[in-house]
C-alpha atoms as a PDB file:
ATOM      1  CA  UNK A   1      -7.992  22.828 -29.713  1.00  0.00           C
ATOM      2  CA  UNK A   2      -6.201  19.192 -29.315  1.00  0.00           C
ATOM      3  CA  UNK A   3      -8.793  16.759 -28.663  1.00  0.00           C
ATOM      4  CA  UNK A   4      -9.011  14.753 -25.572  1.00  0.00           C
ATOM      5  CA  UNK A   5      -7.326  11.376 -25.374  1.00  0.00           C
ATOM      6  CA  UNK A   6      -8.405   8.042 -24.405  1.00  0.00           C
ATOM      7  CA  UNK A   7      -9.727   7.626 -20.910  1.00  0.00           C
ATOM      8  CA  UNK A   8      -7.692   5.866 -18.972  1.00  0.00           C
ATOM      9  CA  UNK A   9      -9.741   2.404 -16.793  1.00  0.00           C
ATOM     10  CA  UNK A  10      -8.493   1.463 -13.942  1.00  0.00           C
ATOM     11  CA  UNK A  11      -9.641  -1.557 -12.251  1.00  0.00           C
ATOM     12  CA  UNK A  12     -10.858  -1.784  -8.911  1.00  0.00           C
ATOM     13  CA  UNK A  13      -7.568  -1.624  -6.694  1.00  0.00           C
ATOM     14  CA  UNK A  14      -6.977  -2.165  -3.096  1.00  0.00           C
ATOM     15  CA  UNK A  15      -3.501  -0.960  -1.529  1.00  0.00           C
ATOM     16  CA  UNK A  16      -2.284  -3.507   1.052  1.00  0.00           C
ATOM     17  CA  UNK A  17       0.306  -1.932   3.525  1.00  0.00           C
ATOM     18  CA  UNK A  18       2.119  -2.959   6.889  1.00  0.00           C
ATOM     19  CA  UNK A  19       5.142  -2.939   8.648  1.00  0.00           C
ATOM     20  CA  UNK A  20       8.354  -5.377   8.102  1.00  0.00           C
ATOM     21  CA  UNK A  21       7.637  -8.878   9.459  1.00  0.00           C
ATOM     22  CA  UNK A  22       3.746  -7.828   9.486  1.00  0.00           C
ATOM     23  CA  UNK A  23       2.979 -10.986   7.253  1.00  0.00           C
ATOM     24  CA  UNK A  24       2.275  -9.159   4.323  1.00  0.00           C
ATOM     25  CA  UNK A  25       3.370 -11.975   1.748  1.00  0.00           C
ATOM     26  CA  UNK A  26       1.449 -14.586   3.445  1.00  0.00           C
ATOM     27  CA  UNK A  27      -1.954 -11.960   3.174  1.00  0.00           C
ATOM     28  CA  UNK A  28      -1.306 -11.244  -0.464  1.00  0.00           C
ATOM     29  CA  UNK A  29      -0.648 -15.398  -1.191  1.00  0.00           C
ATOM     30  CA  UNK A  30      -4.291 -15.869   0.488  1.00  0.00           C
ATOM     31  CA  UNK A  31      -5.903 -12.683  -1.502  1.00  0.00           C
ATOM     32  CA  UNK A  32      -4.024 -14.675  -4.998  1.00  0.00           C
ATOM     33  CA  UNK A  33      -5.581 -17.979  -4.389  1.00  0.00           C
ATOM     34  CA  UNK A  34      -8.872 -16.297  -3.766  1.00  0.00           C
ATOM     35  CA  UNK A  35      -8.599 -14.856  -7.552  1.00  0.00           C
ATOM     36  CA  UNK A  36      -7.157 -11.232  -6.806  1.00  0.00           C
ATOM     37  CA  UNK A  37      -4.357 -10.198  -9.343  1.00  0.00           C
ATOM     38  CA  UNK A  38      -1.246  -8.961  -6.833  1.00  0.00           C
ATOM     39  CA  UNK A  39       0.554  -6.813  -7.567  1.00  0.00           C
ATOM     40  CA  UNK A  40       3.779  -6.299  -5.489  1.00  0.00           C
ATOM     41  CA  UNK A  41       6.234  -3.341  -5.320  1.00  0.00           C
ATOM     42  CA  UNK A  42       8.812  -5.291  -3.757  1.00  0.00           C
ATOM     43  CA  UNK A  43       8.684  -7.864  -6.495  1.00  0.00           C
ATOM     44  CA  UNK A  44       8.550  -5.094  -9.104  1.00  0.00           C
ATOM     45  CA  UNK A  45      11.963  -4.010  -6.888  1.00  0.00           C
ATOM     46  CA  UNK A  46      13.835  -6.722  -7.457  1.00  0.00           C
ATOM     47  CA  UNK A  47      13.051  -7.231 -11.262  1.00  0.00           C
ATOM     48  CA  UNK A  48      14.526  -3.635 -11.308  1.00  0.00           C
ATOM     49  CA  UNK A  49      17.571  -4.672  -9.527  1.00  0.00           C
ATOM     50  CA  UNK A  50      17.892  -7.649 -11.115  1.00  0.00           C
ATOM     51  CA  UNK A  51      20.865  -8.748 -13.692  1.00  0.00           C
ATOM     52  CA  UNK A  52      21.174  -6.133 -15.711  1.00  0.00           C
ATOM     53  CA  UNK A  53      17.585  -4.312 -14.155  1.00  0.00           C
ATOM     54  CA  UNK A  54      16.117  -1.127 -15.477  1.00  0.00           C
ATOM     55  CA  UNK A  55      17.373   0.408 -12.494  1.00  0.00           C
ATOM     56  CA  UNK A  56      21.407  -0.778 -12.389  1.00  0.00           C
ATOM     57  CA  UNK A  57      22.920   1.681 -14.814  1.00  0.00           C
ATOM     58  CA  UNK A  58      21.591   4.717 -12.516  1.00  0.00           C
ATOM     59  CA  UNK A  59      22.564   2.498  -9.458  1.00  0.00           C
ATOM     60  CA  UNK A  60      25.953   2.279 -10.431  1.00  0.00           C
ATOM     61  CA  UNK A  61      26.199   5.744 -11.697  1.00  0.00           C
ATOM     62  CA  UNK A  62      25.119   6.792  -8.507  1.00  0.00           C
ATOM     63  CA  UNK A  63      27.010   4.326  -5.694  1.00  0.00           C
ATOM     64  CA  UNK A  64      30.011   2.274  -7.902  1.00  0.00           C
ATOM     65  CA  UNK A  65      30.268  -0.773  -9.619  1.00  0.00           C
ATOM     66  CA  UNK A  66      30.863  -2.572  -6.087  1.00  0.00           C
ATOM     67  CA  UNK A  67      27.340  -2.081  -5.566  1.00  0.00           C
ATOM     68  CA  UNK A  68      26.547  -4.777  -8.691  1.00  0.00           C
ATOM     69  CA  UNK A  69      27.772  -8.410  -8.416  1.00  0.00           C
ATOM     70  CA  UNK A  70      29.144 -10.149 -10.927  1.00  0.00           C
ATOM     71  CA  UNK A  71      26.294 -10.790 -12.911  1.00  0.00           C
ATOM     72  CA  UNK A  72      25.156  -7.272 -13.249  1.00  0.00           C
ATOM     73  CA  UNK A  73      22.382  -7.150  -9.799  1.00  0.00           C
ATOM     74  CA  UNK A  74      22.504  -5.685  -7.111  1.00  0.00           C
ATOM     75  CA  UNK A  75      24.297  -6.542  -4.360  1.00  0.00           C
ATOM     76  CA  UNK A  76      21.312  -6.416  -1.797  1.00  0.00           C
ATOM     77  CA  UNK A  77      23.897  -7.178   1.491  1.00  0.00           C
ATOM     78  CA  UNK A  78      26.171  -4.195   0.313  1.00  0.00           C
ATOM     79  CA  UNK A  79      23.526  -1.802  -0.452  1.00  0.00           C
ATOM     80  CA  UNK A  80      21.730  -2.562   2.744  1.00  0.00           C
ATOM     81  CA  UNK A  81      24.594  -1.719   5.270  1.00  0.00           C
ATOM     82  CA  UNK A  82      25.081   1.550   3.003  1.00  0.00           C
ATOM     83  CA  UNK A  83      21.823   2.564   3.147  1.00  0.00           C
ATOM     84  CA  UNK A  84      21.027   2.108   6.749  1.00  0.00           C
ATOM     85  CA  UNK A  85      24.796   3.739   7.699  1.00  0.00           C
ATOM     86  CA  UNK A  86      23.990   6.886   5.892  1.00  0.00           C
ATOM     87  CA  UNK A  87      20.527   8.374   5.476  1.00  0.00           C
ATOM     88  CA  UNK A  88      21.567  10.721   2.159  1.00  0.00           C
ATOM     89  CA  UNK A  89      22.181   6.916   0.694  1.00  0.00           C
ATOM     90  CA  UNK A  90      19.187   5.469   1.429  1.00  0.00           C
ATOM     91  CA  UNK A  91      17.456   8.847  -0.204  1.00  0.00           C
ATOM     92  CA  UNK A  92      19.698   8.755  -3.112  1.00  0.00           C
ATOM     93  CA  UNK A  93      18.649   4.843  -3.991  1.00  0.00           C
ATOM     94  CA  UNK A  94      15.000   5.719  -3.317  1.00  0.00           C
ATOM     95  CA  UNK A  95      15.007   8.759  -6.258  1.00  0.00           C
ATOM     96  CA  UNK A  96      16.106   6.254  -8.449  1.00  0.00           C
ATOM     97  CA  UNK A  97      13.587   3.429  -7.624  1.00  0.00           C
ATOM     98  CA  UNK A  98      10.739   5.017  -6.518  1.00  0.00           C
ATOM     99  CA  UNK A  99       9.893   6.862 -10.010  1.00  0.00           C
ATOM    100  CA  UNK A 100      10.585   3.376 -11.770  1.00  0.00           C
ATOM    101  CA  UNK A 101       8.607   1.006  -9.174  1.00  0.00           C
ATOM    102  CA  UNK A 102       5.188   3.380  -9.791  1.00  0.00           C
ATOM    103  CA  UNK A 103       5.297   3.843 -13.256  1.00  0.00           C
ATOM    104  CA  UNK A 104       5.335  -0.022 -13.584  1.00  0.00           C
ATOM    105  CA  UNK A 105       3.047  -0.849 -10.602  1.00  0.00           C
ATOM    106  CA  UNK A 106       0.627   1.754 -13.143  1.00  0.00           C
ATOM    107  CA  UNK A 107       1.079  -0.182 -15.955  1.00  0.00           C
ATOM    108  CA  UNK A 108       0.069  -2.928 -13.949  1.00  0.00           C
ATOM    109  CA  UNK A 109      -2.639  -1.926 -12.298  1.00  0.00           C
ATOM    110  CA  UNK A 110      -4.209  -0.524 -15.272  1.00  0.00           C
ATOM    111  CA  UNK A 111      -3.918  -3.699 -17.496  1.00  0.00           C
ATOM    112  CA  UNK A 112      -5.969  -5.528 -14.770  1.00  0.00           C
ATOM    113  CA  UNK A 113      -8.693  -3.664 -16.273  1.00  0.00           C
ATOM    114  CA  UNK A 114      -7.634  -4.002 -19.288  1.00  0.00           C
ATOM    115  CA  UNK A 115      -7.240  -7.424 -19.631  1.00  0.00           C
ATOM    116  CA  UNK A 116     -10.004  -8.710 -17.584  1.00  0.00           C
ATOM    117  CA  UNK A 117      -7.756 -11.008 -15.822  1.00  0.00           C
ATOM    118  CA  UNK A 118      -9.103 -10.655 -12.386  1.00  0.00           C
ATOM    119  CA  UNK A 119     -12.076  -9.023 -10.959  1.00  0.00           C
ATOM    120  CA  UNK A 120      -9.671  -6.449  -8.393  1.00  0.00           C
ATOM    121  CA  UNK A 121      -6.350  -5.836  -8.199  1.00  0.00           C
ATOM    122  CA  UNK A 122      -3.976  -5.775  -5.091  1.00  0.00           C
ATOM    123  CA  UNK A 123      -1.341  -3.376  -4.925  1.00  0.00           C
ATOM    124  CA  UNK A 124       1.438  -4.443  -2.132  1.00  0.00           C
ATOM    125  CA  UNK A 125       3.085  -1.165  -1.354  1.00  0.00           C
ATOM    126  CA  UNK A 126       5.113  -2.046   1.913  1.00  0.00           C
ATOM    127  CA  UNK A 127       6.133   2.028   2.548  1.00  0.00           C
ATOM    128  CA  UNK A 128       2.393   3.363   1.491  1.00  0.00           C
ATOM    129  CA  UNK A 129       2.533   5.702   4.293  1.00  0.00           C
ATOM    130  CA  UNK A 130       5.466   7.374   2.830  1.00  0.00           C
ATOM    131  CA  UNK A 131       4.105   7.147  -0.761  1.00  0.00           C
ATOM    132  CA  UNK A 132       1.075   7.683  -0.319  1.00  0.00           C
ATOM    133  CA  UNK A 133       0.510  10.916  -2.384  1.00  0.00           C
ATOM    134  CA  UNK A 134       1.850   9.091  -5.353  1.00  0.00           C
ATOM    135  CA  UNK A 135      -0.162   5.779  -5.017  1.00  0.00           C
ATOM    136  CA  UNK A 136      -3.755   7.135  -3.728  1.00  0.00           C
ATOM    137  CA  UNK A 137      -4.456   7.839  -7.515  1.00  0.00           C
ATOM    138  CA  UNK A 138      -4.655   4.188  -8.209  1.00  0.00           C
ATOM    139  CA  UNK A 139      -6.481   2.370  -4.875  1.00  0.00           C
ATOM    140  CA  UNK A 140     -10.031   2.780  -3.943  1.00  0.00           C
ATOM    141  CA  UNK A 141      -9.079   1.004  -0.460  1.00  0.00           C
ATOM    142  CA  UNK A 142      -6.200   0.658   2.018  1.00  0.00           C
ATOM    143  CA  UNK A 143      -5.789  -2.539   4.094  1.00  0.00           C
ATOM    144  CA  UNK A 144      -3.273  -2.768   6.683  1.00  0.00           C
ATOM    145  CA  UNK A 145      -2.047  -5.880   7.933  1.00  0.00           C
ATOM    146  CA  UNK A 146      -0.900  -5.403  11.890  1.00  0.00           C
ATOM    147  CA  UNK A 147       0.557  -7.430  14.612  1.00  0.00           C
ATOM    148  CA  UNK A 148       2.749  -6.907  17.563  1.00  0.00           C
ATOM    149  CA  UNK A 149       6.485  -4.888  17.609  1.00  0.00           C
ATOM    150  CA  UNK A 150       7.710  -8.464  19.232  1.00  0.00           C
ATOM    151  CA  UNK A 151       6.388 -10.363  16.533  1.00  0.00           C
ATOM    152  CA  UNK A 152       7.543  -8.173  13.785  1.00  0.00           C
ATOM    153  CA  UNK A 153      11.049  -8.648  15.083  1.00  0.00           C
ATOM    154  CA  UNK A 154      10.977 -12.413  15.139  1.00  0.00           C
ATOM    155  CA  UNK A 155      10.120 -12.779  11.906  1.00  0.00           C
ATOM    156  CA  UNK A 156      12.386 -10.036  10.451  1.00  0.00           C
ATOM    157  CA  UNK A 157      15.659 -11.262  12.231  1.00  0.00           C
ATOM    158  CA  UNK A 158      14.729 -14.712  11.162  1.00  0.00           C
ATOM    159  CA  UNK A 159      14.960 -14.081   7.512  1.00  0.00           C
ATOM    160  CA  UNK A 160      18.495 -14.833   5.735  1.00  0.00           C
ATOM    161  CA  UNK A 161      21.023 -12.054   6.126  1.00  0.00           C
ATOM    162  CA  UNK A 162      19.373 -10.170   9.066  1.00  0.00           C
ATOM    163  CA  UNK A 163      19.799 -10.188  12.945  1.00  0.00           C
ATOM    164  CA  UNK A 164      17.748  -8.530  15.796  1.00  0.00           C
ATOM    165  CA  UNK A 165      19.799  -5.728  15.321  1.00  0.00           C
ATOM    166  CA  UNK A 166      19.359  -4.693  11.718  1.00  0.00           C
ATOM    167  CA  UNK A 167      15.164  -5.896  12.162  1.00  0.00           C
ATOM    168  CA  UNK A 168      15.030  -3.015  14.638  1.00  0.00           C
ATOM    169  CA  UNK A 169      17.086  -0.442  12.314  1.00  0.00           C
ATOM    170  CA  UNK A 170      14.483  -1.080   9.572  1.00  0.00           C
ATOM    171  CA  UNK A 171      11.374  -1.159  12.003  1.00  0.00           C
ATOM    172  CA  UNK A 172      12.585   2.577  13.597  1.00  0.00           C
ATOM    173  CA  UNK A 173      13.408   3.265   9.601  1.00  0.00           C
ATOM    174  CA  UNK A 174       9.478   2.601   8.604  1.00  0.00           C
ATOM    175  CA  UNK A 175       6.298   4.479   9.609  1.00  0.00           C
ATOM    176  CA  UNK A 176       4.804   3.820  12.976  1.00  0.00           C
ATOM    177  CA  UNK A 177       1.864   1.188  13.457  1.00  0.00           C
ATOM    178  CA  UNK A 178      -0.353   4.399  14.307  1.00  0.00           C
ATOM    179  CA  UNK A 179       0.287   5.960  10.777  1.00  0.00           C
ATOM    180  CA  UNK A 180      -0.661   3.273   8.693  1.00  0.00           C
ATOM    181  CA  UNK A 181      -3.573   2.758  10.663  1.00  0.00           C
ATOM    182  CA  UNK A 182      -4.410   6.047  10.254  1.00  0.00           C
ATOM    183  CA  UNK A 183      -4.817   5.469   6.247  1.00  0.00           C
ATOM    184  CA  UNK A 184      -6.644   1.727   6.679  1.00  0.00           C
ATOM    185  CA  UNK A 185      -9.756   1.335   5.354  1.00  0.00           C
ATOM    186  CA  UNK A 186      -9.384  -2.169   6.351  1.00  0.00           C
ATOM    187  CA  UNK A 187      -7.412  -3.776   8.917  1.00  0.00           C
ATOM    188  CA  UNK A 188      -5.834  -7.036   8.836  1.00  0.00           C
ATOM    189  CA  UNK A 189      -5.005  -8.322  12.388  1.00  0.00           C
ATOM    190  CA  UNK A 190      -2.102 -11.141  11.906  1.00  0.00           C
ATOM    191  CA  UNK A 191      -1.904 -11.444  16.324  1.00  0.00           C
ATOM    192  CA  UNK A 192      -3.551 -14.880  16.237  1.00  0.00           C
ATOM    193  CA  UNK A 193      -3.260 -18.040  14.046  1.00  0.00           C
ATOM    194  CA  UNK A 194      -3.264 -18.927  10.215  1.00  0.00           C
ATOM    195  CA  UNK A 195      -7.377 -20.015  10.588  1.00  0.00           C
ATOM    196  CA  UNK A 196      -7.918 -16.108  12.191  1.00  0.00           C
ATOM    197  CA  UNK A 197      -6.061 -14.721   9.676  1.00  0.00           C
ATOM    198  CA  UNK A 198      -7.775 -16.417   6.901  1.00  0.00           C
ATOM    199  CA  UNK A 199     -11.174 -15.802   7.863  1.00  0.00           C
ATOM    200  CA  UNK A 200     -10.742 -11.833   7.995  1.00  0.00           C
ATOM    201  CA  UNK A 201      -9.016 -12.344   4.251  1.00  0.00           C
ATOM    202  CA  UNK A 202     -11.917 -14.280   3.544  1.00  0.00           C
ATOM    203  CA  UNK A 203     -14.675 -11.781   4.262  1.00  0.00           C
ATOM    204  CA  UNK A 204     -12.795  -8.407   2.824  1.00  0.00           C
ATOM    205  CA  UNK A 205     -12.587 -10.858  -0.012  1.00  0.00           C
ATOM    206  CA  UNK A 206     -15.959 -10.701  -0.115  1.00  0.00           C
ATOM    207  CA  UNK A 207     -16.273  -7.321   0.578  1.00  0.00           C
ATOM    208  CA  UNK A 208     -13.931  -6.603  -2.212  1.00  0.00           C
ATOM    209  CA  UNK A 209     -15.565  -8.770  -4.496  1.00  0.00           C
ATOM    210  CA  UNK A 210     -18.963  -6.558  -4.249  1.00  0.00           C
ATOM    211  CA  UNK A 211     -17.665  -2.872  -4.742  1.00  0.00           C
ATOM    212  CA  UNK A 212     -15.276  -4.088  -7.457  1.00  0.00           C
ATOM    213  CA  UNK A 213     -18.179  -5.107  -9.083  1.00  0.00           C
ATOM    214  CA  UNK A 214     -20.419  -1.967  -8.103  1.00  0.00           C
ATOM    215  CA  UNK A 215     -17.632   0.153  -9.644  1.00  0.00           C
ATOM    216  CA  UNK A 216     -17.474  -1.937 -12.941  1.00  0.00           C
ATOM    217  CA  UNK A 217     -21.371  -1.404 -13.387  1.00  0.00           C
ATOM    218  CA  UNK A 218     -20.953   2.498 -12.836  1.00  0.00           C
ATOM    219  CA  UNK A 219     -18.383   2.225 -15.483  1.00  0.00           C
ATOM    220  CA  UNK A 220     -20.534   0.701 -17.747  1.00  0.00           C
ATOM    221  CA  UNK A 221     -23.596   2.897 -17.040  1.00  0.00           C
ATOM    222  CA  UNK A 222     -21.425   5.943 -17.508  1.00  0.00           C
ATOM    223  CA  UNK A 223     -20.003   4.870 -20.895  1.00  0.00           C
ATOM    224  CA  UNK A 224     -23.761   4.611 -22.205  1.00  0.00           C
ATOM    225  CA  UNK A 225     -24.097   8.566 -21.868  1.00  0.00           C
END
């Protein structure tokens, strides 16, 4: 009979979802400076994708070298107008990344706990509703951040690279507003201004702060035994 391996501690982790354009980056910014450790898939993403990423040799493998600039990342623009012109695309690129993106959002996660650096940890997963089954391991909470379909257009079309039309191909591309809210915990309402917004970060903050800290004491108490 093998005997058991190490447990595995996981710190307390909150999954922060929401539509394109939802404000997401500006939430997680607020939950940093408050002394959360964020974690975000996109950013995990792009390190992927990066020059010479963990995830380019299977990219090009997969979709040709004109998919890679120059200095070995990908070519975001290119990959974006293949992706949204052919469904099979967009599912081929996602087998590749998704696998990589949780294993290191894990690894992350877990060495939260490990390292003591923060007292939670905030897992950004922009497509939770679609992942969810792979990422519910990790969080003890969802928050959703939410605002208007109008809104969530502005801000998308205003980013480099993107116009209204492509910000509505990648809004009808994402779960609806009702399924995410459908797996919130918490909800983030990002309708109003920058003070609203803060004060609702503020108090889950606070919120956070207590069962993070209820869960490391039931740790402890359980390791005594």
């Amino acid at each position: 009979m093998k005997a058991a391996g190490p447990s595995v501690v996981q710190p307390f982790c909150v999954g922060l979802t929401g539509g394109i354009g939802c404000g997401k980056s500006t939430v997680a910014e607020r939950f940093a400076s408050l002394g959360a450790e964020v974690i975000d898939t996109d950013v995990i993403a792009h390190e992927l994708t990066g020059p010479n990423g963990a995830a380019m040799a299977a990219i090009v493998a997969e979709f040709g070298v004109e998919m890679a600039t120059q200095a070995g990342a990908l070519d975001r623009v290119a990959m974006r107008a293949r992706v949204f012109a052919d469904p099979d695309a967009r599912k081929k690129l996602e087998s590749i990344l998704h696998p990589l993106i949780r294993a290191e959002s894990m690894r992350r996660v877990r060495a939260v706990a490990t390292s003591n650096s923060a007292p939670y940890a905030l897992l950004v997963v922009p497509l939770l509703v679609e992942n969810l089954a792979a990422y519910r391991p990790l969080l003890n909470r969802v928050a959703v951040v939410d605002c208007d379909e109008a809104q969530q257009l502005a801000r998308t079309a205003a980013r480099p690279g993107l116009d209204i039309k492509q910000a509505k191909a990648i809004l009808a591309a994402q779960a609806s507003p009702a399924l995410r809210l459908q797996i919130a915990d918490d909800l983030i309402d990002n309708r109003g201004d920058l003070d609203s917004l803060e004060q609702q970060i503020e108090r889950l903050h606070a919120m956070y702060m207590q069962l993070a800290e209820g869960v490391s004491i039931t740790k402890q108490n359980n390791s005594l035994h």
